[in-house]
Every structure is written in structure tokens, then in C-alpha cells.
Protein backbone atom coordinates (compact mmCIF):
# COMPACT_ATOMS: atom_id res chain seq x y z
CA UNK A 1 8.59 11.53 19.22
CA UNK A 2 11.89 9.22 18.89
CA UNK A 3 11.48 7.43 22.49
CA UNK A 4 14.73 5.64 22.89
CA UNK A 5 13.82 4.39 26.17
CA UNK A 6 10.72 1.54 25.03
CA UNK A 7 11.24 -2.02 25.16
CA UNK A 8 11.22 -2.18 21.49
CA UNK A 9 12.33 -0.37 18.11
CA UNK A 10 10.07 -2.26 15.89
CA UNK A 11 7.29 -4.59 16.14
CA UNK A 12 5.38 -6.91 13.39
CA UNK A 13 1.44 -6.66 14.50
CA UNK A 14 0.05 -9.99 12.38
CA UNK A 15 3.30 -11.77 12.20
CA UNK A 16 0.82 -15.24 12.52
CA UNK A 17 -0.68 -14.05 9.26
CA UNK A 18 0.68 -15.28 5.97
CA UNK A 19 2.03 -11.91 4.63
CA UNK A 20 3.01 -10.82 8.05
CA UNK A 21 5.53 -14.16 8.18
CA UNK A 22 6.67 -13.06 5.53
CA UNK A 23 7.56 -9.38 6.35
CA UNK A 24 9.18 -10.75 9.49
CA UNK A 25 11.09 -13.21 8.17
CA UNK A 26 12.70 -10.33 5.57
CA UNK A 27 13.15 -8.02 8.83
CA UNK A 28 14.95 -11.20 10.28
CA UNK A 29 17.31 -11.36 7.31
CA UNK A 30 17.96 -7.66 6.66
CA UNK A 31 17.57 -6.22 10.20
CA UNK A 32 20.90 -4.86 11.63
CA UNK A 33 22.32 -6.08 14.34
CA UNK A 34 21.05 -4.51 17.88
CA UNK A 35 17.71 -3.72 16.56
CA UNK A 36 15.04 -4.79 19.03
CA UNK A 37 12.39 -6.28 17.24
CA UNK A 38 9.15 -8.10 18.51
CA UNK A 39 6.37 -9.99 16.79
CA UNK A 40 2.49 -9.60 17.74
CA UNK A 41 -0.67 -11.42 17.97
CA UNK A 42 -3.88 -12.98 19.20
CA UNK A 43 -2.24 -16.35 20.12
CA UNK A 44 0.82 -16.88 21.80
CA UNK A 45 1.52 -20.93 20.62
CA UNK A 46 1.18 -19.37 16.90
CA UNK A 47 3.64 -16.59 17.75
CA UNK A 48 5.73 -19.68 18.81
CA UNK A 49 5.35 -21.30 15.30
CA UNK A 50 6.01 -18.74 13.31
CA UNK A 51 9.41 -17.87 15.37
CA UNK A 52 10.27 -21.45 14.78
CA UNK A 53 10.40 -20.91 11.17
CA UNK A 54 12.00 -17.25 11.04
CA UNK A 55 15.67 -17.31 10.22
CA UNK A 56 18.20 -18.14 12.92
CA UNK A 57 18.04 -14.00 14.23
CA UNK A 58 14.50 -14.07 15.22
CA UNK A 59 15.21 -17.05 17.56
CA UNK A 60 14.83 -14.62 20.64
CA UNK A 61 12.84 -12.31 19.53
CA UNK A 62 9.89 -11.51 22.24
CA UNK A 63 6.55 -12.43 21.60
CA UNK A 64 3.81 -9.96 22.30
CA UNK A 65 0.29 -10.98 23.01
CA UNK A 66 -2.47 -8.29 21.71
CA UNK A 67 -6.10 -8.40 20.51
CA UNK A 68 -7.11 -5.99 18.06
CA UNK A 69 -10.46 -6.49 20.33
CA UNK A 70 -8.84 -5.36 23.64
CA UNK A 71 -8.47 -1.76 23.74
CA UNK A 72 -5.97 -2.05 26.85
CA UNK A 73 -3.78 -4.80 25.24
CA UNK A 74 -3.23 -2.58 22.03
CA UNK A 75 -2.69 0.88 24.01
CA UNK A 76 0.16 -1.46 25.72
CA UNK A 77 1.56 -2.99 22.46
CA UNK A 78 1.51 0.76 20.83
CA UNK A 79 3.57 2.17 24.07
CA UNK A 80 6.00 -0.45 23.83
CA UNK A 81 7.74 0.31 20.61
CA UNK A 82 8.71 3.03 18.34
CA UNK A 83 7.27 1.78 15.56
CA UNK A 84 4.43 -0.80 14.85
CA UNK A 85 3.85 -2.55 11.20
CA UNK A 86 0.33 -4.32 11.38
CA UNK A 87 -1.12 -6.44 8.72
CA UNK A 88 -4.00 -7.31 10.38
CA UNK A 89 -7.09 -7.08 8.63
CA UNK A 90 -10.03 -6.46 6.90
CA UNK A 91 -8.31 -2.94 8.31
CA UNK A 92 -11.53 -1.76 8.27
CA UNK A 93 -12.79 -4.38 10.51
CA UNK A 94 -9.78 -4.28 13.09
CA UNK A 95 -7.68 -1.69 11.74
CA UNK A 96 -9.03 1.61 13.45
CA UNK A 97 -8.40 0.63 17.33
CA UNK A 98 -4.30 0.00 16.14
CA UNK A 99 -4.17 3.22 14.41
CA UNK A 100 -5.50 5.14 17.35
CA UNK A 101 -3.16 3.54 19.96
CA UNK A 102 -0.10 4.73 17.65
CA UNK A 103 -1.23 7.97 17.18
CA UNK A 104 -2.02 8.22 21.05
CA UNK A 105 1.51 7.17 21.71
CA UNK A 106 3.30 8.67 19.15
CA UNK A 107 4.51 5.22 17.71
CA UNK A 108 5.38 5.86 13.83
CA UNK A 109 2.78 3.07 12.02
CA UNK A 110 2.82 1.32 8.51
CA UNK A 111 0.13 -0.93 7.39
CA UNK A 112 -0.53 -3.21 3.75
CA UNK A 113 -4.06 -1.99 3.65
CA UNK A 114 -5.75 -0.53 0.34
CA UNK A 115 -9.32 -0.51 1.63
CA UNK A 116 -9.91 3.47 0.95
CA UNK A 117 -12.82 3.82 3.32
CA UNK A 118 -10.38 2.45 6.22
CA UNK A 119 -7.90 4.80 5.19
CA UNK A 120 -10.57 7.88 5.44
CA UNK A 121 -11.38 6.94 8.69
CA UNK A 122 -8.42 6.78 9.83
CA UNK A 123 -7.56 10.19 8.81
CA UNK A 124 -10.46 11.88 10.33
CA UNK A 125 -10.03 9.92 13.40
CA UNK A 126 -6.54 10.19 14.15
CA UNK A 127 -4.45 12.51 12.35
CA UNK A 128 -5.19 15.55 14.65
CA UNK A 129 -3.71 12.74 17.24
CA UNK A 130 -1.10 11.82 15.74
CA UNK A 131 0.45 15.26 14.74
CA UNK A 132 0.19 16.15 18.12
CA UNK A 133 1.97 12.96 19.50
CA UNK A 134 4.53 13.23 16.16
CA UNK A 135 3.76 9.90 14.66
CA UNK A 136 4.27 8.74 11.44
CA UNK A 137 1.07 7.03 10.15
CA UNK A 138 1.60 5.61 7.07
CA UNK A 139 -0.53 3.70 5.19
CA UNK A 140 -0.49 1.33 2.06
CA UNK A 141 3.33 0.11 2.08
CA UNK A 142 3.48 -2.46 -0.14
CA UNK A 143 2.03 -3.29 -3.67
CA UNK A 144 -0.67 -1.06 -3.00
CA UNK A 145 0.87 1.74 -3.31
CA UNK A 146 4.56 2.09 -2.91
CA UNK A 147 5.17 1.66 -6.95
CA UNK A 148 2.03 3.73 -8.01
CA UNK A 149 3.11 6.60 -4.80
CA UNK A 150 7.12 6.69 -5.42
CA UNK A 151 7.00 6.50 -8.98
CA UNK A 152 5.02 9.95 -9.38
CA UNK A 153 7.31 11.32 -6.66
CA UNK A 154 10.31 10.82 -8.81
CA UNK A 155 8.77 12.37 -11.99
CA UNK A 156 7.37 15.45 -9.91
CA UNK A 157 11.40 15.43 -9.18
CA UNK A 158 12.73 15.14 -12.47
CA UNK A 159 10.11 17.69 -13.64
CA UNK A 160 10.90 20.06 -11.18
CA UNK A 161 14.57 19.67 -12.02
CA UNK A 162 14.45 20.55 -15.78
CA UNK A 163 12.10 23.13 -15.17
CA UNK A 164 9.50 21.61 -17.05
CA UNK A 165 6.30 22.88 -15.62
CA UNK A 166 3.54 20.42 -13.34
CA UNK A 167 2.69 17.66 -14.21
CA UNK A 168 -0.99 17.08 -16.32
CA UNK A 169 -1.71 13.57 -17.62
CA UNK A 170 0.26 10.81 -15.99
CA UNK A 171 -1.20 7.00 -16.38
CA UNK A 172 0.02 3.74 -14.72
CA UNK A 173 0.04 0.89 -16.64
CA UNK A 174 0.78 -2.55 -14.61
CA UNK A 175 2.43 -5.90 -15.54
CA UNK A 176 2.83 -8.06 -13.20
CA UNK A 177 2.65 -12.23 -12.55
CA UNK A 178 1.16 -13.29 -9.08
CA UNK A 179 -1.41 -14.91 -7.17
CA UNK A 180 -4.36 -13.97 -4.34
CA UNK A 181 -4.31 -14.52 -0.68
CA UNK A 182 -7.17 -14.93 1.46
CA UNK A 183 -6.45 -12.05 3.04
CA UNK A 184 -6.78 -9.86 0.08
CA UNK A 185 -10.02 -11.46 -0.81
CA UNK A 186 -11.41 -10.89 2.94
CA UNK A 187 -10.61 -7.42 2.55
CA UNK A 188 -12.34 -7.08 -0.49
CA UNK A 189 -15.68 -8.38 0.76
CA UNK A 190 -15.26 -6.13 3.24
CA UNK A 191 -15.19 -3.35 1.03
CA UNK A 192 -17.97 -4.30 -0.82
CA UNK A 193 -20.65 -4.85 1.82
CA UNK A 194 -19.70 -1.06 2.99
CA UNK A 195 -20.93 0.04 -0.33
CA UNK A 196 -23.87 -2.22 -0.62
CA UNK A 197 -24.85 -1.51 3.13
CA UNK A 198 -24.00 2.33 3.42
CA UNK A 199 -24.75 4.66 1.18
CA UNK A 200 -22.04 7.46 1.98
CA UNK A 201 -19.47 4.16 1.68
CA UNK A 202 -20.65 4.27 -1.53
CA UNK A 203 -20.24 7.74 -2.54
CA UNK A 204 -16.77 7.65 -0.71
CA UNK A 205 -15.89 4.55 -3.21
CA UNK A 206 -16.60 6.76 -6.22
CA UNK A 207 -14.81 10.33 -5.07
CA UNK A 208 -11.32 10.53 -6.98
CA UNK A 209 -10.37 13.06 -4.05
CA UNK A 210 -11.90 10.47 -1.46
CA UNK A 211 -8.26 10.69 0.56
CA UNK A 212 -7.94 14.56 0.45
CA UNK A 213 -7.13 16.13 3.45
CA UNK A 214 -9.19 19.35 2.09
CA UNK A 215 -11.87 18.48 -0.18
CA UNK A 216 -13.13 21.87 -1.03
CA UNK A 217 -9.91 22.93 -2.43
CA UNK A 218 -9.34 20.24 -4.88
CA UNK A 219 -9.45 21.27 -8.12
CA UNK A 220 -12.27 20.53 -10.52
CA UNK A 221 -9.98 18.29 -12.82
CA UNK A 222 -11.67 15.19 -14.06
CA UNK A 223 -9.89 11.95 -13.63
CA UNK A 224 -9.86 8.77 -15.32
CA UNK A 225 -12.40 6.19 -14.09
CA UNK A 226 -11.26 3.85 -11.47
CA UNK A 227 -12.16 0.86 -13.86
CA UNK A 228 -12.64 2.33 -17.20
CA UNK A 229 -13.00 0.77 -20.43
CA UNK A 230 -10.16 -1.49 -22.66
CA UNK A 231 -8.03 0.86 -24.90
CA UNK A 232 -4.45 1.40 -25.66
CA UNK A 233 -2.13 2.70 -23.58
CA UNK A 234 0.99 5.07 -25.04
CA UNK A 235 3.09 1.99 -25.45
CA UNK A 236 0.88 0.56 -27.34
CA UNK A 237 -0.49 -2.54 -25.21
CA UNK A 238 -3.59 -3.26 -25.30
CA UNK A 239 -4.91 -2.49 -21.69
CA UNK A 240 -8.00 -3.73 -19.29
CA UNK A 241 -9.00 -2.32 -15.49
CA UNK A 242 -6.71 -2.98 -13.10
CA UNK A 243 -8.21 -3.88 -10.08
CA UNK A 244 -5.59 -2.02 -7.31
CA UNK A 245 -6.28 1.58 -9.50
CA UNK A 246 -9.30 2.73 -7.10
CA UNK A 247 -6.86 2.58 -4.01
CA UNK A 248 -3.53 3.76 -5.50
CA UNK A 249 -4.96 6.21 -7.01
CA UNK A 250 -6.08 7.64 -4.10
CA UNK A 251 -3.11 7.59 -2.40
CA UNK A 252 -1.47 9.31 -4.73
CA UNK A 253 -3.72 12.49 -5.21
CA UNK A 254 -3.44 12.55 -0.92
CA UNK A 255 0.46 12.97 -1.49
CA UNK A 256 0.03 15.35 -4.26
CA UNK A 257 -2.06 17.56 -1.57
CA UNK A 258 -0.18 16.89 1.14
CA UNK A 259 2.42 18.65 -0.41
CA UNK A 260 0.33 21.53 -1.78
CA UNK A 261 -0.79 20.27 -4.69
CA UNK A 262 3.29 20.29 -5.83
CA UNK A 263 2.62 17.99 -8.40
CA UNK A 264 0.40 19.91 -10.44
CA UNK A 265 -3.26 21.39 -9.75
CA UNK A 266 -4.45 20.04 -12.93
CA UNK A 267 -2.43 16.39 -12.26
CA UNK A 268 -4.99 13.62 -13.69
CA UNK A 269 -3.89 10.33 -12.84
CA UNK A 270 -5.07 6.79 -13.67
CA UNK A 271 -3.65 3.33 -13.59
CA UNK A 272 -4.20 0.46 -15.93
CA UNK A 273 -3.89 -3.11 -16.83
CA UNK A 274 -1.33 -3.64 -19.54
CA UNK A 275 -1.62 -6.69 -21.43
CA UNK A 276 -0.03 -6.91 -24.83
CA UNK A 277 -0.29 -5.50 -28.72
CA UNK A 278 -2.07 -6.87 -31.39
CA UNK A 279 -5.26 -8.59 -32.11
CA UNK A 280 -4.46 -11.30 -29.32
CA UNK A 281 -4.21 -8.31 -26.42
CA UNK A 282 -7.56 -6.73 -27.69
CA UNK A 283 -9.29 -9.64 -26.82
CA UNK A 284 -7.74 -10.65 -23.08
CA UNK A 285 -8.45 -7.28 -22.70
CA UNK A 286 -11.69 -7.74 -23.00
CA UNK A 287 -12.14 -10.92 -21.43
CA UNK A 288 -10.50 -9.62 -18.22
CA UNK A 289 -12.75 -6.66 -18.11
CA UNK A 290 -15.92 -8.66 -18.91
CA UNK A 291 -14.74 -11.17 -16.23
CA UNK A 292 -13.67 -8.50 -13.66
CA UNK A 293 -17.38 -6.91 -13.92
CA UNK A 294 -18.46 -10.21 -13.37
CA UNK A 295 -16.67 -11.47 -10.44
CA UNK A 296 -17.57 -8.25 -8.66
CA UNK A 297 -21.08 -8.17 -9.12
CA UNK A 298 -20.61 -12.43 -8.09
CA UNK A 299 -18.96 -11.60 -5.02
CA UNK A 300 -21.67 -8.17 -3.82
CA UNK A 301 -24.69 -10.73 -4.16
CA UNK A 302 -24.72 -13.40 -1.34
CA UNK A 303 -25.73 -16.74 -2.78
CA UNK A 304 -22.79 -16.44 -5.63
CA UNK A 305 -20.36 -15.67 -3.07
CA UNK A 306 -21.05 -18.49 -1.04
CA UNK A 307 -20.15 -20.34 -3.90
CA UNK A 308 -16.74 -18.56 -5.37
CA UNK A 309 -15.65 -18.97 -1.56
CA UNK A 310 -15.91 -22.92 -1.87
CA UNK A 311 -12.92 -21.94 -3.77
CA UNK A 312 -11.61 -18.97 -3.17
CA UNK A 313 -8.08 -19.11 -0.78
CA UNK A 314 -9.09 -18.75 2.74
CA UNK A 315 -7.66 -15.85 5.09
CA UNK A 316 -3.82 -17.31 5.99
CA UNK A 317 -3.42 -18.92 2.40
CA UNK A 318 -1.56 -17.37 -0.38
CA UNK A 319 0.90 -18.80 -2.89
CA UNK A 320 3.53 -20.57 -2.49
CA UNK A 321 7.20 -20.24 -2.18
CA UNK A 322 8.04 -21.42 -5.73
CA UNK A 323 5.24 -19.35 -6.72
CA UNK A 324 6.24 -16.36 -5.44
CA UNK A 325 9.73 -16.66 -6.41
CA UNK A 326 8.22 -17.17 -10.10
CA UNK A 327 6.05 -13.64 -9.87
CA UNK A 328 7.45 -10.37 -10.81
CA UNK A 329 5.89 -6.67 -11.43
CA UNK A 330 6.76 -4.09 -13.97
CA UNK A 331 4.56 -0.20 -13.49
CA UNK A 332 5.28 2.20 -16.40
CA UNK A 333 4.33 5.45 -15.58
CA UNK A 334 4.31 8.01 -18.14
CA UNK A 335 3.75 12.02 -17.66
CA UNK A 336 3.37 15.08 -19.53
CA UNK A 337 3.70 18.32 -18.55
CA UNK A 338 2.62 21.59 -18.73
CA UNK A 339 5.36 22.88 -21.06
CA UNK A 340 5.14 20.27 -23.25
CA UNK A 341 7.31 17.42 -22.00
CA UNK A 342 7.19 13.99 -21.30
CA UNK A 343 9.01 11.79 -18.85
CA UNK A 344 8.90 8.12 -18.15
CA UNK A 345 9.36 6.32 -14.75
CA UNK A 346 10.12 2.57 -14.34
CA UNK A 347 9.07 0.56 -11.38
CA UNK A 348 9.98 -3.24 -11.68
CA UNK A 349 10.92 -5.80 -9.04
CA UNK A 350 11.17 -10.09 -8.70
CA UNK A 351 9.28 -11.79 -6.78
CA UNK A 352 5.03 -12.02 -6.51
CA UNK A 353 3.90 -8.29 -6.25
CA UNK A 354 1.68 -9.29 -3.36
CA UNK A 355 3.65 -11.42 -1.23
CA UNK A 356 7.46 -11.22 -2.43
CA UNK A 357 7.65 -8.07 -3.69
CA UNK A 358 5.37 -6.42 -0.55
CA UNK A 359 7.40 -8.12 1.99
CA UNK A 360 10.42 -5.93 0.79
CA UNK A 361 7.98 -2.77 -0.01
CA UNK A 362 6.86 -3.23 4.05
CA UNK A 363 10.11 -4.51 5.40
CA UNK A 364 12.12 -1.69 4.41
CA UNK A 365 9.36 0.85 5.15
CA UNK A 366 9.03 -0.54 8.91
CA UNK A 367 13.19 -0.42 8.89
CA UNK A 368 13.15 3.15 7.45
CA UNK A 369 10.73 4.01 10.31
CA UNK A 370 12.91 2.59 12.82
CA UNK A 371 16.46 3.65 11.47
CA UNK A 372 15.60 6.63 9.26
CA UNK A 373 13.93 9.46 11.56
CA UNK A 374 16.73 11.88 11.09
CA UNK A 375 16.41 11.71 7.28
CA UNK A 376 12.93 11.13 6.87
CA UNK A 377 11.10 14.47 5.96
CA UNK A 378 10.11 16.69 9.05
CA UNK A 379 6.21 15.55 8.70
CA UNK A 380 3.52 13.80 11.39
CA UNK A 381 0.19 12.72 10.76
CA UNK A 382 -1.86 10.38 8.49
CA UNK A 383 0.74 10.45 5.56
CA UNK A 384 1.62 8.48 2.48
CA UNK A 385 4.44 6.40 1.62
CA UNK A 386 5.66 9.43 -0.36
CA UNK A 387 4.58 12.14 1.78
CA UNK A 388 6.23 10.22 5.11
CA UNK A 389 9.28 7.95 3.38
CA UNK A 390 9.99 9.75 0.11
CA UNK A 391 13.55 9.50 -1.27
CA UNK A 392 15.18 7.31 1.76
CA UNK A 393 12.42 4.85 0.80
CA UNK A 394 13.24 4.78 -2.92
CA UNK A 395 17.01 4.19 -2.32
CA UNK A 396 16.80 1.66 0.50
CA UNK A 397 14.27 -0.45 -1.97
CA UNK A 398 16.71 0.24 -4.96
CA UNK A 399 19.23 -1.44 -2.84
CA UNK A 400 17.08 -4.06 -2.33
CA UNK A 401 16.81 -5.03 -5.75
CA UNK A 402 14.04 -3.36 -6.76
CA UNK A 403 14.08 -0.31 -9.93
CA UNK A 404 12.98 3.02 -9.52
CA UNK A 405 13.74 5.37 -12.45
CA UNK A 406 13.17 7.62 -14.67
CA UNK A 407 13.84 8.85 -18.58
CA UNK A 408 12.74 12.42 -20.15
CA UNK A 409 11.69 11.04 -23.48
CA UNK A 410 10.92 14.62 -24.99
């Protein structure tokens, strides 16, 4: 549904939020001229403040009053627009009641989230809905998981070009220099009192296929472990766990069936921590994974969370500017295939993966929603960024700056 006639082509659900300031102030800068765009929130005085600060464009933009709480106030947000990019979360604490309005409405939908649970229910909830309506619901635009989604969507394309056979073994390894927002630590706690508390949460948490819209039909391929242990990657580095793997790779086995399996039906994919060669990278290695089982377990027991959120960013806080100008990201994914062939794909970009970097990843996705329908592929539903954005996404963020490509290296 492309409904000319609503009072806005894009609105930023969460603009009050640090990353959602952010994405608006990129929509601000790159938006073309005559798009109607809106920011959203709880309080209007803070919708004020951030408008203050956007660049000189979003000096009119409307402010839109809606409570994630207030069923009527988000079924009138949803109707308003065309499209709707929220990051307002824990998603799975007020993520479900935004997802249903768009789907109701047939508002295409991006979010940041990469809380797999929230994503699950989401599906089951609303994709019937949304299909029916012809919305776009697209989850996990930014850091988690544009790289980790596009990047196997190119190599499926280069593989498919040379005639190469599916893909078997692919693995992720991430570089990257950054920092943590509240935010992302809220959502994590989140996550991790769903396991503690609820024992299908749990089972979810471990299911490589957790995100598969047919679960029976998956094949019986075993896939790496979400947080497996240090080893060496094909490059050589050194690598550890890498904390993002348990969501992205989720994502990306949903777009591989989602297309009928077109990647591969044997396709194992897994995503690592790269850190460096020698003796020196054996050791952070290990450190990181010791430490990463560590603050886990510290932040799933009450007491020792009380005390790592003394200090701990609180929700709203995140790096700063000269920070996240400083931060970059570099994924290396490499492939083999079933004829014997192996291809490389390159996903780098300035700029903090979280915060920088995401404000592009989610900026151009919301823009690609609004501007793109007639080139995005013919799809509705509960999709991925590769499933619902696919190639217009890769060469809008390639002419943002960013690198997608790939090399056959046999």
C-alpha cells in the first residue's frame, strides 16, 4: 500500500532518544527536498529540543505526540505516514504495540532492534497482518544486521553469477572501534531476564533457526555456536565471541528462507570477533572471552547488576561526537561453495558502528522505504533488510560512504 494521500512520508518514532537524534538529524541532512518528514514521542517539550538541534531543514518539521502505552495514539501515528522508523526500546518491552499498528495500516516499518525473541514475536503476531495490508516490516537496520544481512546477499549474487554452486561455510569475522549506549545495555537486560524467567525464551535463545518462518523444513545442518570458543579465523587473526553473532545470525538464516533457502540448504553461518595474529591476539582473545562469560553471568544475577549499573551508561547516553567520529567497522565475510570455490565480501564504514555508522545503516533504510517502493523487491510481511531492501539498499549505503564488495579468491 503506497498511500500518497497521509500527512506524512516518513516519520522518526524515538527521535528524543540518543540514536534516534541521531538518525534524524542524518534524514535532516540527506532528505530531499519535499519529503514530509515528522519526528515522534512521549513528550512534546523534548520533541522541541531535539528539533532545536537538528540541522536548519528540520526547523518545521511536525512534532507528533505518541505513547508506545496508548494503543489509540500509536494506531494514529501508524495511519499518518507511509513509513515509520522506531527506535524505541527494550523492543521487546514497547516494541510489539508499534509493529502491530504498521502492519494494521499498511505503513512500511524499520526498527534498530536485535533482541531475537522481539523479533519472533513479531513475526507470529503480525506478519499474516502485514502481508495483507502490504507493509514492509523490517527489522534490524543498522549494525545489527545490515553488514552481517547484505554482505551474504552479495556473495549468494556473485555465486550465482559464476555458477559456482550454494553456498556451505561462510563466517563473519568483525573489527570494529566503538562504544555502548544505554540503550543497548537496557535491551540486553531485557533479553536476559526472558531467558532466566521463561523457559521457552530460553530455548528460543539457543535455536539457530529461531527466526524461520518454517521451522520444520529447515535443514538439519549444524551451525557454529552463537559464542563459541577462541580460534583462528581464515585470515589468520586470532578471534574471540562476538557479542552481536546470536542476533545477526539469525537474521540472516530468515533471509536465506525467505527466499527459499536460495543461499544454500546446507549454508552454515557464524560470526566472530577478529582481533589480531600472533601470540599477543591469542591472549586478548582469551581475555575477551573469559571477560564476556563473565559480564553475562554479572549482569543475569541481580545483586552484581546493581552494581555494573552504578556504572554502566544509562538509557539516552552513548558516546560522544568526537568519539563516534573516531569509531569505524570492518566485517570480512568469507564463503565456500559447493563446487569448490571461495569468495570474499568486504563490509567497512567510518564512524562508531553503533551510533555513526547505524544512523546511516537506518537513515537510508527509512529513505529507501519512503523513495524506493517501485524498486524495492515485490515482497510484504515481517522481512529482513535483505529480503525487503536488497540491492537498492547496498547502493544507496555505497553512496553514502560505506563498502560493500566482493572478490572470488579461488
Amino acid at each position: 500500500m503506497e498511500n500518497t494521500e497521509r500527512a506524512h512520508d516518513l516519520v522518526i518514532y524515538g527521535a528524543t532518544g540518543f540514536v534516534g537524534e541521531l538518525i534524524a538529524a542524518y534524514i535532516a541532512e540527506h532528505a530531499p527536498p519535499g519529503l514530509r518528514v515528522g519526528i515522534a514521542g512521549r513528550s512534546r517539550s523534548k520533541l522541541e529540543a531535539v528539533r532545536s538541534r537538528l540541522p536548519a531543514a528540520a526547523r518545521e518539521w511536525p512534532l507528533i505526540e505518541a505513547d508506545s502505552e496508548d494503543a489509540g495514539s500509536l494506531t494514529a501515528l501508524a495511519e499518518s505516514t507511509r513509513v515509520l522508523f522506531t527506535t524505541v526500546g527494550p523492543y521487546v518491552k514497547y516494541g510489539l504495540p508499534v509493529v502491530e499498528a504498521c502492519a494494521r495500516a499498511g505503513t512500511h516499518y524499520g526498527d534498530l532492534t536485535g533482541e531475537v525473541s522481539f523479533v519472533r514475536d513479531a513475526i507470529d503476531r503480525c506478519d499474516d497482518l502485514a502481508k495483507a495490508s502490504g507493509a514492509r516490516i523490517v527489522h534490524a537496520c543498522g549494525y545489527d544486521s545490515v553488514p552481517s544481512d547484505l554482505a551474504v546477499l552479495l556473495l549468494h549474487r556473485a555465486v550465482e553469477d559464476d555458477d559456482a554452486g550454494a553456498l556451505t561455510d561462510v563466517q563473519l569475522v568483525a573489527t570494529a572501534k566503538g562504544g555502548v549506549s544505554g540503550g543497548t545495555i537496557d535491551s540486553m537486560r531485557g533479553q536476559l531476564d526472558g531467558a532466566r524467567s521463561d523457559p521457552a525464551l530460553k530455548s528460543l535463545a539457543g535455536d539457530p533457526y529461531a527466526l524461520s518462518p518454517d521451522r520444520a523444513a529447515e535443514p538439519s545442518t549444524d551451525q557454529p555456536a552463537d559464542y563459541g570458543p577462541v580460534s583462528r579465523s581464515t585470515n589468520g587473526l586470532w578471534t574471540a565471541p562476538f557479542v552481536m553473532a546470536a542476533g545477526n545470525t539469525r537474521i540472516v538464516r530468515r533471509s536465506n528462507a525467505l527466499q527459499g533457502w536460495a543461499y544454500g540448504r546446507s549454508l552454515s553461518y557464524g560470526e566472530v570477533m577478529g582481533i589480531s595474529s600472533g601470540p599477543a591476539g591469542a591472549v586478548v582473545a582469551r581475555i575477551i572471552a573469559v571477560g564476556l562469560k563473565i559480564f553475562m553471568g554479572a549482569m543475569a544475577v541481580p545483586v552484581t547488576r546493581r552494581l555494573l549499573d552504578r556504572v554502566l551508561p544509562a538509557p539516552g547516553k552513548g558516546p560522544s561526537r568526537e568519539a563516534q567520529e573516531a569509531g569505524w567497522f570492518r566485517s570480512t565475510v568469507t564463503a565456500d561453495t559447493e563446487r569448490g570455490r571461495r569468495y570474499r565480501a568486504t563490509v567497512k564504514a567510518p564512524g562508531d558502528p553503533g551510533y555513526a555508522a547505524t544512523a546511516v545503516m537506518a537513515g537510508e533504510t527509512a529513505l529507501s522505504l519512503a523513495l524506493d517502493g517501485d524498486r524495492l523487491p515485490p515482497v510484504s510481511g515481517s522481512l529482513t533488510p535483505a529480503t525487503a531492501l536488497g540491492d537498492v539498499l547496498v547502493e544507496r549505503l555505497r553512496a553514502a560512504g560505506h563498502t560493500y564488495e566482493v572478490t572470488r579468491l579461488t
